[in-house]
Protein backbone atom coordinates (compact mmCIF):
# COMPACT_ATOMS: atom_id res chain seq x y z
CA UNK A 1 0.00 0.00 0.00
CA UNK A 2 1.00 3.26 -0.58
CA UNK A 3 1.95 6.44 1.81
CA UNK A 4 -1.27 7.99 -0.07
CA UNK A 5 -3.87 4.96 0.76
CA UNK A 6 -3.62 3.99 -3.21
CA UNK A 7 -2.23 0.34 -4.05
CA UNK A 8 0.11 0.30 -6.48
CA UNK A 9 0.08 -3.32 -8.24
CA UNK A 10 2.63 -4.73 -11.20
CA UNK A 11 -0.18 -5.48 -13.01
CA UNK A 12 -4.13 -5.08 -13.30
CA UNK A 13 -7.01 -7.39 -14.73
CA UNK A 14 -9.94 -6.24 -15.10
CA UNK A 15 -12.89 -8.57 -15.30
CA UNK A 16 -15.86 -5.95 -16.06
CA UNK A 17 -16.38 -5.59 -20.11
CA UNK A 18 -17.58 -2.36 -20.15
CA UNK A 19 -14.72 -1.29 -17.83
CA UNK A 20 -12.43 -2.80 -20.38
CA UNK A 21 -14.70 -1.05 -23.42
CA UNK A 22 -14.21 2.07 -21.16
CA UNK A 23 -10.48 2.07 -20.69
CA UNK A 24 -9.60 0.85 -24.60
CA UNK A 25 -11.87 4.11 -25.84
CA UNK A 26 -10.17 6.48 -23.58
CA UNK A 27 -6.64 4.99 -24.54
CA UNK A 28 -7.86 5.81 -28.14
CA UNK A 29 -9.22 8.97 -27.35
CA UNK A 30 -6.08 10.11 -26.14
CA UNK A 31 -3.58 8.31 -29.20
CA UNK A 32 -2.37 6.37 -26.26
CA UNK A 33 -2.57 2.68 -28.09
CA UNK A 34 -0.38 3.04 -30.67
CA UNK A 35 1.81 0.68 -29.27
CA UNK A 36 -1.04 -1.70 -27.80
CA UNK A 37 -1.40 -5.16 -28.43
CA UNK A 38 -3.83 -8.46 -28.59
CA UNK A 39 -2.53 -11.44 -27.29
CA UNK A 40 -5.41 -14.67 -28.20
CA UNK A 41 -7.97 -11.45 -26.87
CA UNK A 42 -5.95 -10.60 -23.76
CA UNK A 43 -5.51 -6.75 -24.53
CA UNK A 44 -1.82 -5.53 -23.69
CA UNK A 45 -0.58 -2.29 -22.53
CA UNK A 46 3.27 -2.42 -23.06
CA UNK A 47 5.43 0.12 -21.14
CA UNK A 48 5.31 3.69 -22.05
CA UNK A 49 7.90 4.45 -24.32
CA UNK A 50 10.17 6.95 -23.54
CA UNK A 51 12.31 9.50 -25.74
CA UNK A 52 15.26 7.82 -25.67
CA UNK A 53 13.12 4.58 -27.04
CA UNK A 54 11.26 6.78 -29.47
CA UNK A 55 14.41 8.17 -30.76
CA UNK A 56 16.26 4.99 -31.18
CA UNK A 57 13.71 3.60 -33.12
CA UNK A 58 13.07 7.28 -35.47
CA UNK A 59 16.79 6.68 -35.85
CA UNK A 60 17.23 3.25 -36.81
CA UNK A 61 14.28 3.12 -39.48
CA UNK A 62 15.74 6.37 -41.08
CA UNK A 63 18.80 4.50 -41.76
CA UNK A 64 17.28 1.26 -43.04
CA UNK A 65 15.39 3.77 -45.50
CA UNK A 66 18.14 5.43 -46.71
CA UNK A 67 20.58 2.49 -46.99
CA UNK A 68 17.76 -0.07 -49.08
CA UNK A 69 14.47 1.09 -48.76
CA UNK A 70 14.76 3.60 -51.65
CA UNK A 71 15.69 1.51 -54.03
CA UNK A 72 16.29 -1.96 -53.02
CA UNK A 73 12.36 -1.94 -52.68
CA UNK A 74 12.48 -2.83 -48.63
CA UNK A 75 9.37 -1.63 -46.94
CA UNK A 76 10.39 0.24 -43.44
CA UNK A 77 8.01 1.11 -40.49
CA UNK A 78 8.47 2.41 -37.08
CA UNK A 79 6.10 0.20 -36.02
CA UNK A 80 3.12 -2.16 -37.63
CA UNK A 81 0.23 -4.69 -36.77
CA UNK A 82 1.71 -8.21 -37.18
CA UNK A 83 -0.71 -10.47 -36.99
CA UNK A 84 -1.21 -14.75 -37.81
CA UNK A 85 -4.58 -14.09 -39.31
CA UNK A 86 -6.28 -12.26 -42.50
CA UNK A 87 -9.51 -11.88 -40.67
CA UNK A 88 -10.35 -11.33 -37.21
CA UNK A 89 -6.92 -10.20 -36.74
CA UNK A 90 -7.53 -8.02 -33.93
CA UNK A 91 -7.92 -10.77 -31.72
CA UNK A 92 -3.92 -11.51 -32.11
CA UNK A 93 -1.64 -8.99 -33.01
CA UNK A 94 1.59 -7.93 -32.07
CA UNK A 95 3.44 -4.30 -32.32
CA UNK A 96 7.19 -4.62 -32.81
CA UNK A 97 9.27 -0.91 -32.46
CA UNK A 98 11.16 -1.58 -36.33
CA UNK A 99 9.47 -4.02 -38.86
CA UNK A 100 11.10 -4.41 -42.54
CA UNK A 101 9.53 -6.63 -45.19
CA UNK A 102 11.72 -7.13 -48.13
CA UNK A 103 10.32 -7.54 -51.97
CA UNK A 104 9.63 -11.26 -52.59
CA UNK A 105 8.60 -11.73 -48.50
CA UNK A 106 5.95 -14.23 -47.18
CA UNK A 107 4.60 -11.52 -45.23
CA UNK A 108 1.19 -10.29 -46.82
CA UNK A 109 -0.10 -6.91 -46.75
CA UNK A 110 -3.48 -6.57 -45.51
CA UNK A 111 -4.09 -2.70 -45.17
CA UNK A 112 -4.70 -2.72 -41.55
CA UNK A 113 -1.70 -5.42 -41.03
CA UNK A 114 0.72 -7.94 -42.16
CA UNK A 115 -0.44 -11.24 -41.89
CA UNK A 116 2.51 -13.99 -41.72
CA UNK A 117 6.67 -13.01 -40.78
CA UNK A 118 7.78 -9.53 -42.24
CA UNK A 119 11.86 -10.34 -43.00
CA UNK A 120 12.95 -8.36 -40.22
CA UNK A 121 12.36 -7.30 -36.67
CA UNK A 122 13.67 -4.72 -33.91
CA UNK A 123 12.15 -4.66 -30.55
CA UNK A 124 13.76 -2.25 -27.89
CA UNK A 125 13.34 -4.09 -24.61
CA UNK A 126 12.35 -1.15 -21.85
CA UNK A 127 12.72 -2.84 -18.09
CA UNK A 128 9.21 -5.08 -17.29
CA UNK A 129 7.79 -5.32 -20.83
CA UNK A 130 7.18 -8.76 -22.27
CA UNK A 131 9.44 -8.83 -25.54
CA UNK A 132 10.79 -12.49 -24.39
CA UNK A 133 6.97 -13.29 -24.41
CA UNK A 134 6.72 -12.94 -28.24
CA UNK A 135 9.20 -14.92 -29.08
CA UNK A 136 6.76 -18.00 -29.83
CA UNK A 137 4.76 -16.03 -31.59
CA UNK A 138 6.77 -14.55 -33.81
CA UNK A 139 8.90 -18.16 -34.46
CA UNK A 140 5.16 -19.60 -35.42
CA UNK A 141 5.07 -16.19 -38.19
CA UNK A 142 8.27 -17.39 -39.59
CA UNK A 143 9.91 -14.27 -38.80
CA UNK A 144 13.17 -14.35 -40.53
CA UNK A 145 15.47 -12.67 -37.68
CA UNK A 146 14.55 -10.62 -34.67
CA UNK A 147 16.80 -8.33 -33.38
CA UNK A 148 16.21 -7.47 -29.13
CA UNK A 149 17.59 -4.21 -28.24
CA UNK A 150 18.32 -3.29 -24.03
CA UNK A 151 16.69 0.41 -23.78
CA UNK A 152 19.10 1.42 -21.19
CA UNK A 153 21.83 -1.28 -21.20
CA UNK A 154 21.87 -1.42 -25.11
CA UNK A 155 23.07 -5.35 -24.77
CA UNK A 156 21.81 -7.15 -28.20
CA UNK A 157 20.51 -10.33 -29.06
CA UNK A 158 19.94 -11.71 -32.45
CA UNK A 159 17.61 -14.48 -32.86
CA UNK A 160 17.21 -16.15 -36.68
CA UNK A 161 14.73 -18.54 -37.75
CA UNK A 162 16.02 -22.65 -37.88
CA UNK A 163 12.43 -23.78 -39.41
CA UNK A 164 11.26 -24.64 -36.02
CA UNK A 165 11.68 -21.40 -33.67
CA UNK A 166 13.67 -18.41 -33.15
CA UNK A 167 17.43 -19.36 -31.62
CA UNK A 168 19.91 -16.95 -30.70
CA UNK A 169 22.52 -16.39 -32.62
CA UNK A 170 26.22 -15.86 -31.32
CA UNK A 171 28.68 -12.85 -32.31
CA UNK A 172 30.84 -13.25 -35.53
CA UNK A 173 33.68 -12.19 -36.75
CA UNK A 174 33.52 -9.04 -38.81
CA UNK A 175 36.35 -6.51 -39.61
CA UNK A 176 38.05 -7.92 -37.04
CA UNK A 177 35.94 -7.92 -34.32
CA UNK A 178 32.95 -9.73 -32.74
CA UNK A 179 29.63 -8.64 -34.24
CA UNK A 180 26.13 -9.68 -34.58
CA UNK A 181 25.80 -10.07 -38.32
CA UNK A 182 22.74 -10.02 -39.90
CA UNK A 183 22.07 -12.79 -42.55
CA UNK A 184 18.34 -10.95 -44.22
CA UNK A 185 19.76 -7.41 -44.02
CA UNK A 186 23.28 -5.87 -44.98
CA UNK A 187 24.32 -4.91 -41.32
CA UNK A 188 26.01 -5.88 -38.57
CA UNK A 189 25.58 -4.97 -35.07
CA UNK A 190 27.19 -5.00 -31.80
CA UNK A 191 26.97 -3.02 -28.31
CA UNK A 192 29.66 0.02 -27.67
CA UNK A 193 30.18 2.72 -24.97
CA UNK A 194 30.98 6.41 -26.18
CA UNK A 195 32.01 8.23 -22.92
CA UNK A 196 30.88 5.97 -20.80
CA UNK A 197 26.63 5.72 -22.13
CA UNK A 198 25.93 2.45 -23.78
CA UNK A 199 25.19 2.89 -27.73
CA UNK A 200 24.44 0.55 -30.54
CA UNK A 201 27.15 0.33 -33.70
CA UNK A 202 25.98 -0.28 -36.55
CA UNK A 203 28.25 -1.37 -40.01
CA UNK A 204 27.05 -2.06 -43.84
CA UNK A 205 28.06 -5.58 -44.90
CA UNK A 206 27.84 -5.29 -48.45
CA UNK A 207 29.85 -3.31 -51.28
CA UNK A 208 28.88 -0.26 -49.73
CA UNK A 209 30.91 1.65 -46.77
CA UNK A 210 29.00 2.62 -44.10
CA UNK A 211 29.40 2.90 -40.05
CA UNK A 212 26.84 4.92 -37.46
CA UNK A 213 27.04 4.64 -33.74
CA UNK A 214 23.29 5.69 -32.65
């Protein structure tokens, strides 16, 4: 209990539907769901994110763009409906921070959402949230590679598809060093402190130079 008299809980559930109607509506009212989710009809408030999660994820989709969305035909978004399901897909959906879907995906656009495993994900993993909780969900899409991103401690973890689930995938080297090297896009990525604040490094792979630390 709190000094106030208020409980504070970890989480809520809240059994009354047209409580539930009541607090969706509002959330929408206020553009406060763009990041909510449907889990099998469980609705899912993820963590707030913050500016230095907004900004990380502005950042890294701008740079996907510009190195092969323009004209390599990649599709970038900060952000879209994934979902198992053409129809009735609001009943299981997921929101990843950074999807790409490459031309020739399995990944099929619906308008709303894409039904079945864009090529490529980024989620940035703020303290509480349940991004290790999508993980079977996003194996049984087909997703081609996942890549987890630590909001504060900027630790990585790269997890690639091996037919059956999503398995993570151990640094290589690259340039001389120990990266995690993408095999669906042309980057490779790996953890780095600049004075001391944890940062992600990012390299091109193919013909192209190219090195940002964001």
């Amino acid at each position: 209990m709190a000094s106030n008299g208020v409980a504070v809980a970890r989480g809520a559930r809240i059994f009354d539907q047209d409580a539930v109607n009541d607090f969706i509506r509002s959330r929408q009212e206020r553009g406060l769901d763009a990041r909510d989710e449907v889990w099998e009809g469980v609705y899912v408030v993820p963590p707030l994110a913050n500016n230095p999660h907004q900004s990380l994820v502005g950042r890294l989709c701008a740079l996907f763009f510009q190195v092969f969305g323009l004209d390599g035909g990649a599709q970038v978004f900060p952000g879209a409906n994934v979902s198992d399901r053409r129809k009735n897909w609001e009943h299981n959906y997921r929101c990843p921070d950074v999807v790409v879907v490459l031309p020739g995906g399995r990944a099929v656009d619906c308008g709303t959402h894409w039904m079945g495993g864009p090529d490529f994900l980024i989620e940035v993993q703020s303290p509480g949230d349940e991004t290790d909780d999508k993980l079977p969900f996003y194996a049984s899409l087909h997703i081609r590679e996942l890549l987890v991103i630590g909001r504060e401690t900027r630790e990585l973890t790269l997890y690639r598809h091996d037919g059956t689930s999503l398995v993570a995938v151990g640094p290589s080297p690259y340039q001389g060093k120990k990266w995690l090297v993408s095999e669906v896009i042309p980057f490779a990525f790996r953890r780095r402190a600049a004075r001391g604040t944890p940062m992600t490094e990012l390299s091109r792979t193919d013909d192209t130079p190219g090195n940002w630390v964001i």
